[in-house]
PDB file of N, CA and C in Angstrom:
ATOM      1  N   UNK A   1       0.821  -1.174   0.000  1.00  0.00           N
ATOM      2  CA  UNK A   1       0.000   0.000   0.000  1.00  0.00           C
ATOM      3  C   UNK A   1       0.871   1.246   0.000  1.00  0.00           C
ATOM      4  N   UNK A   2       0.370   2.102  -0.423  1.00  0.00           N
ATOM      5  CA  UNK A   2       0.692   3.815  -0.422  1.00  0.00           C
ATOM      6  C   UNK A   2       1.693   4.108   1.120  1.00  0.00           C
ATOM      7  N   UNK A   3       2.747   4.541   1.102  1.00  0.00           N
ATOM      8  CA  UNK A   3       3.317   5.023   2.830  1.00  0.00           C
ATOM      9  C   UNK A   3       2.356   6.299   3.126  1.00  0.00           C
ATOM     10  N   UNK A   4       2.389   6.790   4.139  1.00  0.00           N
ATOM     11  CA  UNK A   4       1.985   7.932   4.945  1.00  0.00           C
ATOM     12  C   UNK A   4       2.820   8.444   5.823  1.00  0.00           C
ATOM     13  N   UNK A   5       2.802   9.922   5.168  1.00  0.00           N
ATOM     14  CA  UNK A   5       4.040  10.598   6.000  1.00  0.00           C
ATOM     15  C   UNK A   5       3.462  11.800   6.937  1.00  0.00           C
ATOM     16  N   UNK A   6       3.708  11.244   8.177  1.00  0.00           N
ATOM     17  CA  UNK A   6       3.194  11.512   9.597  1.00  0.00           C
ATOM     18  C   UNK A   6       4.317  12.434   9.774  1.00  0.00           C
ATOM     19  N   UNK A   7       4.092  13.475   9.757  1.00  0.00           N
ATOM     20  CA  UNK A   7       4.744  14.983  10.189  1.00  0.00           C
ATOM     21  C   UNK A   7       6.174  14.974   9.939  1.00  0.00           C
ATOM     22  N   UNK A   8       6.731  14.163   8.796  1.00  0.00           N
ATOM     23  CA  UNK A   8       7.900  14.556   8.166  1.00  0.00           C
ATOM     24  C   UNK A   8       9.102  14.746   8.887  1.00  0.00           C
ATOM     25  N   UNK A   9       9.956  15.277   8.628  1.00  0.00           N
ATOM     26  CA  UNK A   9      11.248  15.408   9.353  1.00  0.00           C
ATOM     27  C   UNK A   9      11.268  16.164  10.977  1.00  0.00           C
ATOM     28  N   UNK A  10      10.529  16.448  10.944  1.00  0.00           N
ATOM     29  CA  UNK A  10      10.313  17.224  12.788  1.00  0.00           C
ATOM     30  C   UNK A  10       9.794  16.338  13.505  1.00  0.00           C
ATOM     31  N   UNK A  11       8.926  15.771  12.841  1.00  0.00           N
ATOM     32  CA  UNK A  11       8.682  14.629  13.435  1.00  0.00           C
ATOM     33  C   UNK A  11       9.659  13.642  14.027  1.00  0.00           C
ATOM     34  N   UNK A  12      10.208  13.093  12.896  1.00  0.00           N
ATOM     35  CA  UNK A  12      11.587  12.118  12.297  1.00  0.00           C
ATOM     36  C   UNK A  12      12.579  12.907  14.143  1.00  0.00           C
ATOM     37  N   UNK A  13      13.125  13.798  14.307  1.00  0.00           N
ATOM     38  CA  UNK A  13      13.625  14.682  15.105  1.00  0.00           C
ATOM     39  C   UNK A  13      13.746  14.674  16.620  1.00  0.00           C
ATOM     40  N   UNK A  14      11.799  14.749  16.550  1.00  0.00           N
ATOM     41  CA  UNK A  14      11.372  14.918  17.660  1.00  0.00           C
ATOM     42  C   UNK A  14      11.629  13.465  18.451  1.00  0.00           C
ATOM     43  N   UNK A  15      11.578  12.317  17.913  1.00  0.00           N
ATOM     44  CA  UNK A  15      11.490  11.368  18.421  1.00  0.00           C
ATOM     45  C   UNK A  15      12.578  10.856  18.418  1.00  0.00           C
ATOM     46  N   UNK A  16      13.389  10.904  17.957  1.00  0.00           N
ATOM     47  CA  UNK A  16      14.996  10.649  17.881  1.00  0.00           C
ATOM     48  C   UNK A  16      15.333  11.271  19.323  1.00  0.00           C
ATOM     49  N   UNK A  17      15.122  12.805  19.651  1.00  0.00           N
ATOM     50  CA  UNK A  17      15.468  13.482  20.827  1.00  0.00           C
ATOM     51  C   UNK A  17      14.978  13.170  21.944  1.00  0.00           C
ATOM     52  N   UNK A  18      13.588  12.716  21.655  1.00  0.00           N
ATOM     53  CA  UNK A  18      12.940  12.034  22.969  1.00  0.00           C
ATOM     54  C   UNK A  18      13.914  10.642  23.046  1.00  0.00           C
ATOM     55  N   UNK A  19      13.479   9.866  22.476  1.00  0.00           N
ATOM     56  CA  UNK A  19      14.253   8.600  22.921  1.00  0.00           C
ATOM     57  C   UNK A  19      15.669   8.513  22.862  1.00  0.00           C
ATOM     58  N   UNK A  20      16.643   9.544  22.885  1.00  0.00           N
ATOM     59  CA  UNK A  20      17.972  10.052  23.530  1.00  0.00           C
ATOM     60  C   UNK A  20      18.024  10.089  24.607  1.00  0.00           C
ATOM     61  N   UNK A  21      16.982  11.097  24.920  1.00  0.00           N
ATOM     62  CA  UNK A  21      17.035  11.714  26.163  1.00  0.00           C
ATOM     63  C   UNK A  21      16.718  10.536  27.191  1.00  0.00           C
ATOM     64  N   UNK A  22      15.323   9.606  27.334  1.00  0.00           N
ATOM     65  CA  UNK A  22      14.580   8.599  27.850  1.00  0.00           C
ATOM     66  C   UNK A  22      15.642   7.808  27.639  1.00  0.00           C
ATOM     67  N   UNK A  23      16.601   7.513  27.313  1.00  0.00           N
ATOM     68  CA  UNK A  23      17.293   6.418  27.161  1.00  0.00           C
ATOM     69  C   UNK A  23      18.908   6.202  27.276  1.00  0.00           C
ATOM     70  N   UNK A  24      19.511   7.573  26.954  1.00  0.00           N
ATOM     71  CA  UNK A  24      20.720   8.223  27.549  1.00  0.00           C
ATOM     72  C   UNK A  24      20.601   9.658  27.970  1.00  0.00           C
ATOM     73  N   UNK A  25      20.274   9.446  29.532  1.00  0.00           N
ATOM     74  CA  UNK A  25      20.553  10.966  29.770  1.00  0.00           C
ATOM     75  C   UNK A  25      21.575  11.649  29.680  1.00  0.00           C
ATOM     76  N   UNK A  26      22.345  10.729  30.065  1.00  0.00           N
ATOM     77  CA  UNK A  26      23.967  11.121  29.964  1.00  0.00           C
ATOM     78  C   UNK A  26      24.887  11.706  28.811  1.00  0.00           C
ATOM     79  N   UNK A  27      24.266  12.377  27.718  1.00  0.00           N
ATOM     80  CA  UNK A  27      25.472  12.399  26.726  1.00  0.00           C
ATOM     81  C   UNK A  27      26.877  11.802  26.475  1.00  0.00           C
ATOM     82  N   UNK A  28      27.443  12.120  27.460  1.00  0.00           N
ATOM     83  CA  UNK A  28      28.851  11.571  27.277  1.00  0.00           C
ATOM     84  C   UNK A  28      28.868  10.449  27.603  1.00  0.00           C
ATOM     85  N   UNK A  29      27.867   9.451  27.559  1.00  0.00           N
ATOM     86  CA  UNK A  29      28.325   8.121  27.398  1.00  0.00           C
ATOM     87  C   UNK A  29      28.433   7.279  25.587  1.00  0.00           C
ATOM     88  N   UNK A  30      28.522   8.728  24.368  1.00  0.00           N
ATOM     89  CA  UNK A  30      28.636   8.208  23.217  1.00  0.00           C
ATOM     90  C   UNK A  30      29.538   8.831  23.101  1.00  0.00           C
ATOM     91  N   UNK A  31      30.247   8.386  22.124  1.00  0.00           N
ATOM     92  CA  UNK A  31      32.113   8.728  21.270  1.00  0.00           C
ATOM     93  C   UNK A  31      31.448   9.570  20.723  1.00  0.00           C
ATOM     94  N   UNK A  32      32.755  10.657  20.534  1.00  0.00           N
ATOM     95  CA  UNK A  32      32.320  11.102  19.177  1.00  0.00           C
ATOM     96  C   UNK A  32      32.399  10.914  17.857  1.00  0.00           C
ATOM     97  N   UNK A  33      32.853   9.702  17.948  1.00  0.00           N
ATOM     98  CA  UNK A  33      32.689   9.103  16.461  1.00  0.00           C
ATOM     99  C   UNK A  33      30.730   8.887  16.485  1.00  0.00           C
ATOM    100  N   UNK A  34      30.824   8.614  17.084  1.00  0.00           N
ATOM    101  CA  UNK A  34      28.899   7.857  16.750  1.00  0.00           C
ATOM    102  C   UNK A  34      28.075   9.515  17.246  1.00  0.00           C
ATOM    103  N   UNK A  35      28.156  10.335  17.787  1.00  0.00           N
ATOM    104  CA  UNK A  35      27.483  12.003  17.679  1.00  0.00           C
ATOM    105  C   UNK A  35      27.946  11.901  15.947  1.00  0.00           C
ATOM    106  N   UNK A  36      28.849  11.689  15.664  1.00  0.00           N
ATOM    107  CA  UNK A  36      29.128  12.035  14.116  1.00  0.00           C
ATOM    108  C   UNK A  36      28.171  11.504  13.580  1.00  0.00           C
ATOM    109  N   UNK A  37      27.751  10.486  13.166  1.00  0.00           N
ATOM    110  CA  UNK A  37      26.744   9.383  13.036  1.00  0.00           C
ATOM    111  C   UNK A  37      25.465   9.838  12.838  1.00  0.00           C
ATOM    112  N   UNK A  38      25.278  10.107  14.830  1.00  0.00           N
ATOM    113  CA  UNK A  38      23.765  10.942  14.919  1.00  0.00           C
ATOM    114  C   UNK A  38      23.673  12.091  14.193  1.00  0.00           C
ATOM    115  N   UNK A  39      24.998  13.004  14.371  1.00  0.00           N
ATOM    116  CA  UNK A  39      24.582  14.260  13.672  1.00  0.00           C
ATOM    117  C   UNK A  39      24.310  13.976  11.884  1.00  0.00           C
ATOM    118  N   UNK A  40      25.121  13.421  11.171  1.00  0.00           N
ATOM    119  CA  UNK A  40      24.901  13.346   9.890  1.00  0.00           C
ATOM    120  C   UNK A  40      23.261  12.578   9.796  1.00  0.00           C
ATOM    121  N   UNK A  41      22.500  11.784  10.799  1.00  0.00           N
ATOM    122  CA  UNK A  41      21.267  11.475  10.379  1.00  0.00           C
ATOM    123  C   UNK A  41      20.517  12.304  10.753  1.00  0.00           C
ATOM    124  N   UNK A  42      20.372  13.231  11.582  1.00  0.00           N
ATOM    125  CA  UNK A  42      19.992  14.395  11.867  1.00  0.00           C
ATOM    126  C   UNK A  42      19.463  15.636  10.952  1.00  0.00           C
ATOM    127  N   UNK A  43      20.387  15.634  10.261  1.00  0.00           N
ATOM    128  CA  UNK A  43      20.432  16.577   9.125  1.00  0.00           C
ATOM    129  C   UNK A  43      19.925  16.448   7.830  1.00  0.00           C
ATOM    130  N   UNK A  44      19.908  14.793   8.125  1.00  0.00           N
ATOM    131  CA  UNK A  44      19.090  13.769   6.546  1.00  0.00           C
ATOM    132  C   UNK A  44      18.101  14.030   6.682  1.00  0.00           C
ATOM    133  N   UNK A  45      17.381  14.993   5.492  1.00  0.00           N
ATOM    134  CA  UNK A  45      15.582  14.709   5.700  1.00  0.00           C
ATOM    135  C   UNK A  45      15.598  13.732   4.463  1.00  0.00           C
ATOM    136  N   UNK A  46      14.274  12.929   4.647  1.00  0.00           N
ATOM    137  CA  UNK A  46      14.373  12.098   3.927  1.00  0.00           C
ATOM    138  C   UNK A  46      12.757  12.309   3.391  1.00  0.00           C
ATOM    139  N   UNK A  47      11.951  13.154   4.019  1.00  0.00           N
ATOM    140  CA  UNK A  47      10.832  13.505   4.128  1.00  0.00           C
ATOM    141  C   UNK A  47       9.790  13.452   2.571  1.00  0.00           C
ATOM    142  N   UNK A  48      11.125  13.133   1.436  1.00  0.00           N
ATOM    143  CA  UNK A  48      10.742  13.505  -0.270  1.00  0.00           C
ATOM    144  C   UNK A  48      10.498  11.702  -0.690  1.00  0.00           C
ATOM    145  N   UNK A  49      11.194  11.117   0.728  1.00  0.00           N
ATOM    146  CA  UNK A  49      11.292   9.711  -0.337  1.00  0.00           C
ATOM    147  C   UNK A  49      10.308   9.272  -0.829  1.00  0.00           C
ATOM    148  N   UNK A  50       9.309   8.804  -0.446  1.00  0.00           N
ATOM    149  CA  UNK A  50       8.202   8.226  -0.291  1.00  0.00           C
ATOM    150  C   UNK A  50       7.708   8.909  -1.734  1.00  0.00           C
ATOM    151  N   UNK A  51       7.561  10.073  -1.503  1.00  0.00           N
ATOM    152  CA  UNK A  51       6.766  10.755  -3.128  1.00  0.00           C
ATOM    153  C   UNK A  51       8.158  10.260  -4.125  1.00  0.00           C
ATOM    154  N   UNK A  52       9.346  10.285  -4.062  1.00  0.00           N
ATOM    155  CA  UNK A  52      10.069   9.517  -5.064  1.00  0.00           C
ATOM    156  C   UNK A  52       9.851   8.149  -5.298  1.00  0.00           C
ATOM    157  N   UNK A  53       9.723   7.529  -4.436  1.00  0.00           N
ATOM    158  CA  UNK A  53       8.875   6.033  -4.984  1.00  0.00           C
ATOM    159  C   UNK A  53       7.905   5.565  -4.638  1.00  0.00           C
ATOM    160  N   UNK A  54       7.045   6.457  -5.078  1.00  0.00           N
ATOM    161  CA  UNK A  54       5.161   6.425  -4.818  1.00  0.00           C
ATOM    162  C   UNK A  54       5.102   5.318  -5.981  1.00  0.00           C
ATOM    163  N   UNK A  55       5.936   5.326  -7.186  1.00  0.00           N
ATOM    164  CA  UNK A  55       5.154   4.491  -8.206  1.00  0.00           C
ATOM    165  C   UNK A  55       5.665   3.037  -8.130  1.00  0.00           C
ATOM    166  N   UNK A  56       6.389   2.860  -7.218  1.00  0.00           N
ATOM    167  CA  UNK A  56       7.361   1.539  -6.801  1.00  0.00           C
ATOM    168  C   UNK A  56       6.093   0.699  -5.922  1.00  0.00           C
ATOM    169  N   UNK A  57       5.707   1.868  -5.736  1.00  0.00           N
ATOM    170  CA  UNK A  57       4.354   0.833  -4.289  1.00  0.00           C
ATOM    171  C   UNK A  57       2.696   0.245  -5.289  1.00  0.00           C
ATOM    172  N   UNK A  58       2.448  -0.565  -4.297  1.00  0.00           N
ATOM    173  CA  UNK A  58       1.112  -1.035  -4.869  1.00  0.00           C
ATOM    174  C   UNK A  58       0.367  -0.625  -4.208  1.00  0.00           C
ATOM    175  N   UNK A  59      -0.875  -0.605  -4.635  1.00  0.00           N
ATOM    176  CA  UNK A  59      -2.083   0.127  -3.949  1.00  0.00           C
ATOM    177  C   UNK A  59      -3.132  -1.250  -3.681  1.00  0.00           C
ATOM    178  N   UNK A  60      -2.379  -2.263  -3.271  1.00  0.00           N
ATOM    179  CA  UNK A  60      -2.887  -3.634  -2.351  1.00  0.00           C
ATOM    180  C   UNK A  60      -2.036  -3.962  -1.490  1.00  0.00           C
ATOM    181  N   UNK A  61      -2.486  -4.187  -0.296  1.00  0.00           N
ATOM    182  CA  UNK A  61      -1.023  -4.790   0.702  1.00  0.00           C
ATOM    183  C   UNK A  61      -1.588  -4.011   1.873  1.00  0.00           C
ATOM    184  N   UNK A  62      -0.714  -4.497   3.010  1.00  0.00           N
ATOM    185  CA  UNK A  62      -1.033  -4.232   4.012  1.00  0.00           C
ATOM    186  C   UNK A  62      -1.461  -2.648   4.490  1.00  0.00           C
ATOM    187  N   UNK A  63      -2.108  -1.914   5.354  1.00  0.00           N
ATOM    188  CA  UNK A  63      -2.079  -0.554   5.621  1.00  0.00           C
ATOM    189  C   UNK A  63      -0.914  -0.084   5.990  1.00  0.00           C
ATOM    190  N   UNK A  64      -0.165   0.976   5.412  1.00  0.00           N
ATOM    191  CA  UNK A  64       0.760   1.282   5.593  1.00  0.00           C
ATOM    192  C   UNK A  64       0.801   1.743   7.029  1.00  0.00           C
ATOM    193  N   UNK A  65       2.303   2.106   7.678  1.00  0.00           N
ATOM    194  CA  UNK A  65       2.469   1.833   8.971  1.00  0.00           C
ATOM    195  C   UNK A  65       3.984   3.370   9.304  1.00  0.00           C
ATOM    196  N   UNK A  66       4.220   3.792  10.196  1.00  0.00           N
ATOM    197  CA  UNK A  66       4.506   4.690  10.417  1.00  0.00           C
ATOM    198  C   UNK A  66       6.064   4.154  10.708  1.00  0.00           C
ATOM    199  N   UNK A  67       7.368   4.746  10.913  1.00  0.00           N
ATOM    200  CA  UNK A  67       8.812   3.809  10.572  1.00  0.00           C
ATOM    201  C   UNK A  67       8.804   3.925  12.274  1.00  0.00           C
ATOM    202  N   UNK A  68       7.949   4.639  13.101  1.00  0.00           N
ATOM    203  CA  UNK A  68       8.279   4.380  14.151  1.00  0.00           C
ATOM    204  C   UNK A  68       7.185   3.027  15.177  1.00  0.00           C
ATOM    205  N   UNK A  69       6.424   2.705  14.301  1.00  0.00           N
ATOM    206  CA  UNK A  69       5.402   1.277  14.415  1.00  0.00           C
ATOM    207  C   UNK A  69       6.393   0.537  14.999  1.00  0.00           C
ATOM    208  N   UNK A  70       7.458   0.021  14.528  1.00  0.00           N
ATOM    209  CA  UNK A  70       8.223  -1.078  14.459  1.00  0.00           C
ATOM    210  C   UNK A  70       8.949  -0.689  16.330  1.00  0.00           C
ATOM    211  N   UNK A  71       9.350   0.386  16.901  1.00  0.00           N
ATOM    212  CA  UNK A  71       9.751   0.127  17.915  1.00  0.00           C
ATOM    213  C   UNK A  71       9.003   0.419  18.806  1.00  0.00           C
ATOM    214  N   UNK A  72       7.924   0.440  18.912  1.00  0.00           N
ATOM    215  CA  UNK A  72       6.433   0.620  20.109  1.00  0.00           C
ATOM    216  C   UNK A  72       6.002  -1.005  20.082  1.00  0.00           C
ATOM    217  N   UNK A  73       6.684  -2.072  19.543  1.00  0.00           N
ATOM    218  CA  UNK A  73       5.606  -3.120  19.527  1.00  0.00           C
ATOM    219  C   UNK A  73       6.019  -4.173  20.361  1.00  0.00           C
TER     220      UNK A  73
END
């Protein structure tokens, strides 16, 4: 089925920062090799993909599902 894009890159953001925070309060328990990491995905919007391969998808199949579905379950 078609994806659905649930508030786009701020979104994408917001929840990255929440579950930082909820999960390392501590900052300095990552290198800065891997902040490198976070920061370069940070900056990735990716928010266009989906309309770039809208015609790749079928319009049968399961209801599409949000990329953050997969870690609430």
């Amino acid at each position: 089925m078609l994806p659905v894009n649930s508030g786009g890159h701020t979104a994408y953001q917001t929840f990255v920062l929440e579950n930082l925070r909820k999960y390392y309060p501590d900052p300095s328990v990552f290198a800065k090799s891997t902040w490198d990491i976070i920061e370069r995905f940070w900056n990735l919007d990716l928010s266009y993909t989906d309309e770039l391969l809208r015609s790749k998808y079928s319009v049968f199949g399961p209801k599409p599902r949000t990329p953050n579905f997969y870690f609430n379950l």
